[in-house]
N, C-alpha and C. Protein backbone atom coordinates (compact mmCIF):
# COMPACT_ATOMS: atom_id res chain seq x y z
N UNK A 1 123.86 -333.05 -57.04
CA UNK A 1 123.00 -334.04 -56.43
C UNK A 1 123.46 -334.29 -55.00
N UNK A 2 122.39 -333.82 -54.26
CA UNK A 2 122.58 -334.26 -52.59
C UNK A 2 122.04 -335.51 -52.13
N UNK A 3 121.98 -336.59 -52.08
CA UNK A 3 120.79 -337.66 -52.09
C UNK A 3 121.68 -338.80 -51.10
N UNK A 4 121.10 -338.97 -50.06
CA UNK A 4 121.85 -339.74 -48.78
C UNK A 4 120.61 -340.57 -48.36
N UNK A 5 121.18 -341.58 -48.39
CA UNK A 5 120.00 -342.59 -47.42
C UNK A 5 119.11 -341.91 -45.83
N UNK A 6 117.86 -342.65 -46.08
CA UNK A 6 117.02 -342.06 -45.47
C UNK A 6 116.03 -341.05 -45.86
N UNK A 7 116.17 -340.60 -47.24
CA UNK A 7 115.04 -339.88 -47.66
C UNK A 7 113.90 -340.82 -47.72
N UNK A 8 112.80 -340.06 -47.38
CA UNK A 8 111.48 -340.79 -47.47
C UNK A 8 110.65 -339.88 -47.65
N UNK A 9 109.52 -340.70 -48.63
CA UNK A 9 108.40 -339.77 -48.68
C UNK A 9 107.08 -341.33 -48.95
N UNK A 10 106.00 -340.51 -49.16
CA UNK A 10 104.83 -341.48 -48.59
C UNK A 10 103.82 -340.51 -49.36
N UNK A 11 102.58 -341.56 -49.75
CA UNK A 11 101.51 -341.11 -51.03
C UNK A 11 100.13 -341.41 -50.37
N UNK A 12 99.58 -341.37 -50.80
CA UNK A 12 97.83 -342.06 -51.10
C UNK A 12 97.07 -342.11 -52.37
N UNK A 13 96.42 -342.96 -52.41
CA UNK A 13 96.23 -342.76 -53.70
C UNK A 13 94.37 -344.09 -53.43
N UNK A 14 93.53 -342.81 -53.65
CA UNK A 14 92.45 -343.98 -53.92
C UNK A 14 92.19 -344.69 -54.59
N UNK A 15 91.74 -346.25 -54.61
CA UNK A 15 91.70 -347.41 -56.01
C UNK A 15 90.28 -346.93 -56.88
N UNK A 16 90.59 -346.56 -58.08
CA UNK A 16 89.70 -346.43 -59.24
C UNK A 16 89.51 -347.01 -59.93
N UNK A 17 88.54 -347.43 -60.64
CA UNK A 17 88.33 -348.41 -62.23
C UNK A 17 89.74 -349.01 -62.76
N UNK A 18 90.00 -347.54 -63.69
CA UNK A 18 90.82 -347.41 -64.22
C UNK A 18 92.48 -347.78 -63.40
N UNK A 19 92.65 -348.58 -62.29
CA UNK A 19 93.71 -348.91 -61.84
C UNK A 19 93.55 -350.69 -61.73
N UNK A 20 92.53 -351.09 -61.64
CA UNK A 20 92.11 -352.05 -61.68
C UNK A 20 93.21 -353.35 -62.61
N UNK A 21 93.04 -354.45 -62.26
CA UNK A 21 93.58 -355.90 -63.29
C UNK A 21 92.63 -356.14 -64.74
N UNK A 22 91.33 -355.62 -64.32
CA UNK A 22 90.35 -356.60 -65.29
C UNK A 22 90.74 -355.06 -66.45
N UNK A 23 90.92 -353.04 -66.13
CA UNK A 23 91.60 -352.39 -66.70
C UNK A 23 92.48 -352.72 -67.68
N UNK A 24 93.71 -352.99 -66.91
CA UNK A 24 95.07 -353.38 -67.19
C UNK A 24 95.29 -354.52 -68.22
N UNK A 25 94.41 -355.26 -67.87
CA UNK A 25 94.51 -356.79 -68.82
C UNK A 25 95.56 -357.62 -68.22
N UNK A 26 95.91 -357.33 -66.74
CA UNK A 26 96.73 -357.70 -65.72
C UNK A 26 95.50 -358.94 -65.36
N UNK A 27 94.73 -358.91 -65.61
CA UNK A 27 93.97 -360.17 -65.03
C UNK A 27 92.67 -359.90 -65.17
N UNK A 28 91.67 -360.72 -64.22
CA UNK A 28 90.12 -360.22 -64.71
C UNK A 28 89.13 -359.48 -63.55
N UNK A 29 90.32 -359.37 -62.61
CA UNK A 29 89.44 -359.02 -61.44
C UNK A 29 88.91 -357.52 -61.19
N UNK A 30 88.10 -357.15 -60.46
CA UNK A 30 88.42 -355.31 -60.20
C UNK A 30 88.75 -355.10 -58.62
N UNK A 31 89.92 -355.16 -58.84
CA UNK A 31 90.92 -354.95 -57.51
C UNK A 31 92.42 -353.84 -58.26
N UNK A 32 93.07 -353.40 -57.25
CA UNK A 32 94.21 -352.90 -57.80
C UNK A 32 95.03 -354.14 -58.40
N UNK A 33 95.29 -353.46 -59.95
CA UNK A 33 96.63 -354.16 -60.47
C UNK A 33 98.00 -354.39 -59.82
N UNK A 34 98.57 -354.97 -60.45
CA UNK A 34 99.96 -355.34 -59.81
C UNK A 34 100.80 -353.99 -60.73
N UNK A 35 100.29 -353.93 -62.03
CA UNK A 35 101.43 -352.95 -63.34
C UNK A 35 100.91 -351.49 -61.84
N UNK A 36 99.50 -351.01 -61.39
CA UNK A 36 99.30 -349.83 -61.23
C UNK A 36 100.66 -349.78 -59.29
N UNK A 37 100.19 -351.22 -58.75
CA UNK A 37 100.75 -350.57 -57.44
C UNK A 37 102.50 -350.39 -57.76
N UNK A 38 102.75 -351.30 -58.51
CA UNK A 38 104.25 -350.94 -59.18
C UNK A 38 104.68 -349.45 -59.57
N UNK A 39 103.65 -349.01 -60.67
CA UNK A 39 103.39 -347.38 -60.91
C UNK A 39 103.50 -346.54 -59.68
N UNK A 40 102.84 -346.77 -58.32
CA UNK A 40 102.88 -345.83 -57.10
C UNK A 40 104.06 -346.06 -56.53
N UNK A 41 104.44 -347.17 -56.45
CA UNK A 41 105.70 -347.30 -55.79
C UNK A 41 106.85 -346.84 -56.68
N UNK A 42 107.07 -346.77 -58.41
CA UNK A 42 108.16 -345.97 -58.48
C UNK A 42 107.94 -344.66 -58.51
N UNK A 43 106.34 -343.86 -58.63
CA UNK A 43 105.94 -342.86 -58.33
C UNK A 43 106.52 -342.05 -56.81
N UNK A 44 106.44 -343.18 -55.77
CA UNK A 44 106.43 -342.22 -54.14
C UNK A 44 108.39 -342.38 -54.28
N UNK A 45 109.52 -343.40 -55.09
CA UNK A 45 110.58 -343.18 -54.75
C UNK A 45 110.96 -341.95 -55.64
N UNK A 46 110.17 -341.69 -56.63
CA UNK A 46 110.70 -340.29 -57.10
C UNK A 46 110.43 -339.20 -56.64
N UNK A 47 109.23 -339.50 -55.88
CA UNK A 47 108.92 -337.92 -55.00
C UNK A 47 110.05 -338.03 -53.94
N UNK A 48 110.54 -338.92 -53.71
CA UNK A 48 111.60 -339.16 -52.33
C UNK A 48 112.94 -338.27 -52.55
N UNK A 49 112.83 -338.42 -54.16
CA UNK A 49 114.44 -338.01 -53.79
C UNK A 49 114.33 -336.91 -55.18
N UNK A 50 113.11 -336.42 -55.05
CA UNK A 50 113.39 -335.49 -56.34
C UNK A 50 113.29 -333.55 -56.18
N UNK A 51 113.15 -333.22 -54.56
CA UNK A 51 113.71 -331.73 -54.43
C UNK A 51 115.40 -332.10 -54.18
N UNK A 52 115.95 -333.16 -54.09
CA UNK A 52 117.02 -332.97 -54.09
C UNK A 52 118.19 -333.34 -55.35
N UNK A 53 117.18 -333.37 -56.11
CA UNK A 53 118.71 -333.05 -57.61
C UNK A 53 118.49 -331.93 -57.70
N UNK A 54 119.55 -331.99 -58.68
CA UNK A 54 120.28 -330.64 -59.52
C UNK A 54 119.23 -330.07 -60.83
N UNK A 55 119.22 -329.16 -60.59
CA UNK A 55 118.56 -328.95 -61.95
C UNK A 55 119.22 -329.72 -63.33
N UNK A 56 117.91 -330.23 -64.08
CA UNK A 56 118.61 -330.65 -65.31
C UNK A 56 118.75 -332.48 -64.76
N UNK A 57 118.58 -332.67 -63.72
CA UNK A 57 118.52 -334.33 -63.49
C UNK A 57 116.95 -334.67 -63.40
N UNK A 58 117.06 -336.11 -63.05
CA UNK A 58 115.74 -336.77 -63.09
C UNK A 58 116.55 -338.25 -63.11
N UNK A 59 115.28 -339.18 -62.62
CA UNK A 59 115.81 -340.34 -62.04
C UNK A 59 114.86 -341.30 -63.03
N UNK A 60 115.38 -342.37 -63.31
CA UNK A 60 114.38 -343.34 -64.18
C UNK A 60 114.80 -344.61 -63.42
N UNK A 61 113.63 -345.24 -63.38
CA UNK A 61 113.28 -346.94 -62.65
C UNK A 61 114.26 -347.69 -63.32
N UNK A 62 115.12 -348.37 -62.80
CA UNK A 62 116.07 -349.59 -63.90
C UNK A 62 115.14 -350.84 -63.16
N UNK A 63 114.95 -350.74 -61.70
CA UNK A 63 114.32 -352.30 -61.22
C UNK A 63 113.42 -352.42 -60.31
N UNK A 64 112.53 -353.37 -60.37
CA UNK A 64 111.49 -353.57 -59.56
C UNK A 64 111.71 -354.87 -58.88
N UNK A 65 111.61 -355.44 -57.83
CA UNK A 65 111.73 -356.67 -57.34
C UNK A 65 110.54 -356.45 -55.94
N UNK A 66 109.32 -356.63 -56.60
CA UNK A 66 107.56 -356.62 -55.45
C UNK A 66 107.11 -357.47 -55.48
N UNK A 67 106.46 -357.90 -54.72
CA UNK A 67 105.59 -358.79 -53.78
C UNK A 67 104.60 -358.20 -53.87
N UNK A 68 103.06 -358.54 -54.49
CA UNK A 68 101.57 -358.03 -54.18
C UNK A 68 101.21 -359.04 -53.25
N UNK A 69 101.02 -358.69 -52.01
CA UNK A 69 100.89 -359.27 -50.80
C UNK A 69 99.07 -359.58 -50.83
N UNK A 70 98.59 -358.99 -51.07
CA UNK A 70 96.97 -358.89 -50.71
C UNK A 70 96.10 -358.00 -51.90
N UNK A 71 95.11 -358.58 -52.23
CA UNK A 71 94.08 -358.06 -53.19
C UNK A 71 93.43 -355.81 -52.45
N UNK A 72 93.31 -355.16 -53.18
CA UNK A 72 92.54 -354.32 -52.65
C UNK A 72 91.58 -353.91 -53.81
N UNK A 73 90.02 -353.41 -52.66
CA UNK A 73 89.03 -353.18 -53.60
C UNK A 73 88.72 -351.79 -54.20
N UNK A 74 88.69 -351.46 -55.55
CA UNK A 74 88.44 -350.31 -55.95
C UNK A 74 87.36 -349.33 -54.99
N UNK A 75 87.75 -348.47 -54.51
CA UNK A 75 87.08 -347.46 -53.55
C UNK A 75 88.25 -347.39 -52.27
N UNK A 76 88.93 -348.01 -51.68
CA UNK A 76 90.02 -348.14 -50.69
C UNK A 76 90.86 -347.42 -51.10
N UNK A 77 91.47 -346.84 -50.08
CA UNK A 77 92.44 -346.02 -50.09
C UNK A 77 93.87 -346.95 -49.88
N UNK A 78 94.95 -346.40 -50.63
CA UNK A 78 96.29 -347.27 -50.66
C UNK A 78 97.16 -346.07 -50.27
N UNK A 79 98.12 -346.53 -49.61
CA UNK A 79 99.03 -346.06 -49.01
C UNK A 79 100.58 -346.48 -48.96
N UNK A 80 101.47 -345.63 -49.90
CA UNK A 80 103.05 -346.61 -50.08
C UNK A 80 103.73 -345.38 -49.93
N UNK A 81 104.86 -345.80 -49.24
CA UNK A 81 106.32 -345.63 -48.59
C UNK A 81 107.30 -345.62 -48.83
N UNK A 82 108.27 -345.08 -49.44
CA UNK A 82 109.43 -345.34 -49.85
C UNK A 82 110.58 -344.77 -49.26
N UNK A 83 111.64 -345.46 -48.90
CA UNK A 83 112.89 -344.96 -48.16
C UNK A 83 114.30 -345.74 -49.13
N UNK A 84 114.86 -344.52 -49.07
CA UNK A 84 115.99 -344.22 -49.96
C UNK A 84 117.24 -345.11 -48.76
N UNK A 85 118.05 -346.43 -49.41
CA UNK A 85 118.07 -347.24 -48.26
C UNK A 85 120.19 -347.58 -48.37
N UNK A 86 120.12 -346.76 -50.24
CA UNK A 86 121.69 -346.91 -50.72
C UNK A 86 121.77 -346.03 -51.82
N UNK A 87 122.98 -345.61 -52.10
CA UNK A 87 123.41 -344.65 -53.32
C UNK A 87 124.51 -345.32 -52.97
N UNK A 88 124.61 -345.74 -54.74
CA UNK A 88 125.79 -346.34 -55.25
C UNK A 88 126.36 -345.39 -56.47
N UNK A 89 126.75 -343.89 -56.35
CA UNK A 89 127.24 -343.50 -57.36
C UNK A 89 125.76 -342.90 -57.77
N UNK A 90 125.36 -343.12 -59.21
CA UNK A 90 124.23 -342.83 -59.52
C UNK A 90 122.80 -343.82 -59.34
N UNK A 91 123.72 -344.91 -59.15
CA UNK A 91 122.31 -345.95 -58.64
C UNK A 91 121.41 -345.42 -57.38
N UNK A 92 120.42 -345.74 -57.11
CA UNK A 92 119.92 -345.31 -55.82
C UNK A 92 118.84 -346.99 -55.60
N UNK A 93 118.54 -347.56 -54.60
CA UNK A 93 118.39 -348.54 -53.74
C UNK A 93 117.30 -347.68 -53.07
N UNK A 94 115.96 -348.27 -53.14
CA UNK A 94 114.57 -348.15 -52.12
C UNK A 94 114.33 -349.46 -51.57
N UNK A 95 113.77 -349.09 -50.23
CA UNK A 95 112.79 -350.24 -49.85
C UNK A 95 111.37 -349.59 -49.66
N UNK A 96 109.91 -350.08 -50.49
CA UNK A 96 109.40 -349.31 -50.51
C UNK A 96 108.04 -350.07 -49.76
N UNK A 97 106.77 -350.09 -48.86
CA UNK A 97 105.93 -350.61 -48.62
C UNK A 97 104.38 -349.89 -49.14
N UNK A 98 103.70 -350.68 -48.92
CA UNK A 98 102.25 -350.43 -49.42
C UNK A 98 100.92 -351.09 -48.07
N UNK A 99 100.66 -350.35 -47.46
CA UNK A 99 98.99 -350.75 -47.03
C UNK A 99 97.97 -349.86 -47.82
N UNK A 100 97.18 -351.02 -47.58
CA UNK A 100 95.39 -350.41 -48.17
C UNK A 100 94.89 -350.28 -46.50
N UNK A 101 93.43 -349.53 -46.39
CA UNK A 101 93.09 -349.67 -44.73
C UNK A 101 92.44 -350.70 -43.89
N UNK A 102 93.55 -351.67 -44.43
CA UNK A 102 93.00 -353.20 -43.47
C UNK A 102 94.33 -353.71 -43.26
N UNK A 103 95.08 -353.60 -44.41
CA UNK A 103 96.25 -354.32 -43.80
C UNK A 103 97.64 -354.39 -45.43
N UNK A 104 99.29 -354.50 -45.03
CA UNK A 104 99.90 -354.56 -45.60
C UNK A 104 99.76 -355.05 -47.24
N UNK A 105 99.83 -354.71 -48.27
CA UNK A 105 99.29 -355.13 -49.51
C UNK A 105 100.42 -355.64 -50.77
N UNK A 106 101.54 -354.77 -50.42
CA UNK A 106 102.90 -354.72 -51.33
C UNK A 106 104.19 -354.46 -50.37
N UNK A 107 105.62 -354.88 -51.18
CA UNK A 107 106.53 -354.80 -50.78
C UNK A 107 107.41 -354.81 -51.51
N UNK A 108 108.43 -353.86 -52.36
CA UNK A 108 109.53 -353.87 -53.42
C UNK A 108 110.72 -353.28 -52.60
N UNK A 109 111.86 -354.14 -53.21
CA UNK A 109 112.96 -353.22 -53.31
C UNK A 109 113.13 -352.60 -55.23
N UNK A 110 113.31 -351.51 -55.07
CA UNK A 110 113.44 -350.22 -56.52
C UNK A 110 114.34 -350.06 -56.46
N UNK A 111 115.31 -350.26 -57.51
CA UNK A 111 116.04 -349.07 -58.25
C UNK A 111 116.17 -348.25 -58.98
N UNK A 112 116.50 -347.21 -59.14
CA UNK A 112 115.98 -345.93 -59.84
C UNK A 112 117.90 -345.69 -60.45
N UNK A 113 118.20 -344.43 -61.32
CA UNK A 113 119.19 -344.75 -61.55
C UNK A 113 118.85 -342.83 -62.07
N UNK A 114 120.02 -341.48 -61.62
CA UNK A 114 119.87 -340.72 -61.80
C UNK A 114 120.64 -340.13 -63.27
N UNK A 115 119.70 -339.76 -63.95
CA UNK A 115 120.10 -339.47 -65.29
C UNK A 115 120.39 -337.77 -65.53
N UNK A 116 121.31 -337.26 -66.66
CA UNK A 116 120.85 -335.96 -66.99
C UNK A 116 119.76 -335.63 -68.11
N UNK A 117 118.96 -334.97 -67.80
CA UNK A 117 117.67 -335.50 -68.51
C UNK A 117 117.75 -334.62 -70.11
N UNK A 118 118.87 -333.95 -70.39
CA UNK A 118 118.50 -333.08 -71.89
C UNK A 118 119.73 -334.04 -72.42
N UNK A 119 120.45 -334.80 -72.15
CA UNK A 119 121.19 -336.15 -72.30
C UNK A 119 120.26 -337.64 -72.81
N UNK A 120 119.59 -337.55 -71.52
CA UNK A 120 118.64 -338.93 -71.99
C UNK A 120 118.24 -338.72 -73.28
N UNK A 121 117.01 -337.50 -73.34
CA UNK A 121 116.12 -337.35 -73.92
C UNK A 121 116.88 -337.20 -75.51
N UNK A 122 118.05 -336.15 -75.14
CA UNK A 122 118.83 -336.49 -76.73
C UNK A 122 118.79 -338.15 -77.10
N UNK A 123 119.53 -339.08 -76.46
CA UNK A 123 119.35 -340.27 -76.92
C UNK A 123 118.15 -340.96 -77.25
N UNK A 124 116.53 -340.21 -76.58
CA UNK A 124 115.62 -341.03 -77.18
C UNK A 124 115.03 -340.79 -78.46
N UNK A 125 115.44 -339.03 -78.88
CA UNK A 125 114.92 -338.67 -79.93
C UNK A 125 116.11 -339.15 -80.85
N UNK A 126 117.01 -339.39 -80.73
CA UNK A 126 118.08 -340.38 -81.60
C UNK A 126 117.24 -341.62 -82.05
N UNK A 127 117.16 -342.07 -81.24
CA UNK A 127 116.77 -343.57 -81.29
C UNK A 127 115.19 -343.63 -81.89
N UNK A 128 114.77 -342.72 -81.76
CA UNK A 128 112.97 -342.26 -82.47
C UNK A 128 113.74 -342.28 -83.58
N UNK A 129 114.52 -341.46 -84.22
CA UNK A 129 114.76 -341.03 -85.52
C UNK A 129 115.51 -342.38 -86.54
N UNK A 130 115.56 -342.91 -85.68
CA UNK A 130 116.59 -344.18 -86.51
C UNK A 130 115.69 -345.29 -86.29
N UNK A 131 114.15 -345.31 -85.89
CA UNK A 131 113.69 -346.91 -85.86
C UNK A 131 113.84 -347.40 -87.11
N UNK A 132 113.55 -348.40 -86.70
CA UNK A 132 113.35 -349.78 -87.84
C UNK A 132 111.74 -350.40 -87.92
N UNK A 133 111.12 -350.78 -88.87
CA UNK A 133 110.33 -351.85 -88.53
C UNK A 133 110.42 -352.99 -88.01
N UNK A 134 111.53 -353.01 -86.93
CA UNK A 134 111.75 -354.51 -85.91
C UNK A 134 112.21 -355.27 -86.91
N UNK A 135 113.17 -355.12 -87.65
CA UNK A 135 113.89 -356.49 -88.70
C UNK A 135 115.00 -356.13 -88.19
């Protein structure tokens, strides 16, 4: 893993139905959700820093801390940012932004946390194999 502050990468993504609050059950409106712009933003920090692992890694979200600054209307185009801002070991630190084409919409700091992924995935099919009915 090569991964140094300052990676950045940047998305678009047009607002559809299906991204919507009144969708989501995030609320009743048809504007972008808060669950979907959350989704793009840990979406654009994994494109940020993901030609640079190792084969066999992959990075999973541990935190979100966003601000939905402004409503946008399904048909608008959205636009988020993410810059790789700390590596702590395997932690990694984004600051990530969001405009729609009128004006600023979102703002998170992400953490993402780099895993070995035939590791994880052993532990989830562990943990599949041993549920409980929640007692």
């Amino acid at each position: 893993m090569t991964l140094e502050p300052g990676l950045v990468a940047e998305i678009t993504h047009r607002v559809a139905e299906a991204d919507t609050a009144a969708t989501y059950g995030s609320g009743l409106l048809p504007v972008l959700s808060t669950p979907h712009l959350i989704a793009l933003m840990e979406a654009v920090s994994q494109a940020a820093i993901e030609p640079h692992l190792a084969q066999g890694e992959s990075a999973v979200g541990i935190h979100v801390d966003m601000k939905h600054l402004a409503a946008t209307p399904v048909g608008m185009e959205v636009r988020v940012r993410s810059e790789l801002v700390e590596v702590e070991g395997r932690r990694l630190s984004f600051h990530v932004e969001a405009w729609d084409e009128v004006e600023r919409v979102g703002e998170a700091d992400h953490q993402r946390f780099v895993i070995d992924t035939a590791r994880f995935m052993s532990g989830v099919a562990e943990k599949a194999g041993g549920k409980t009915d929640g007692a």
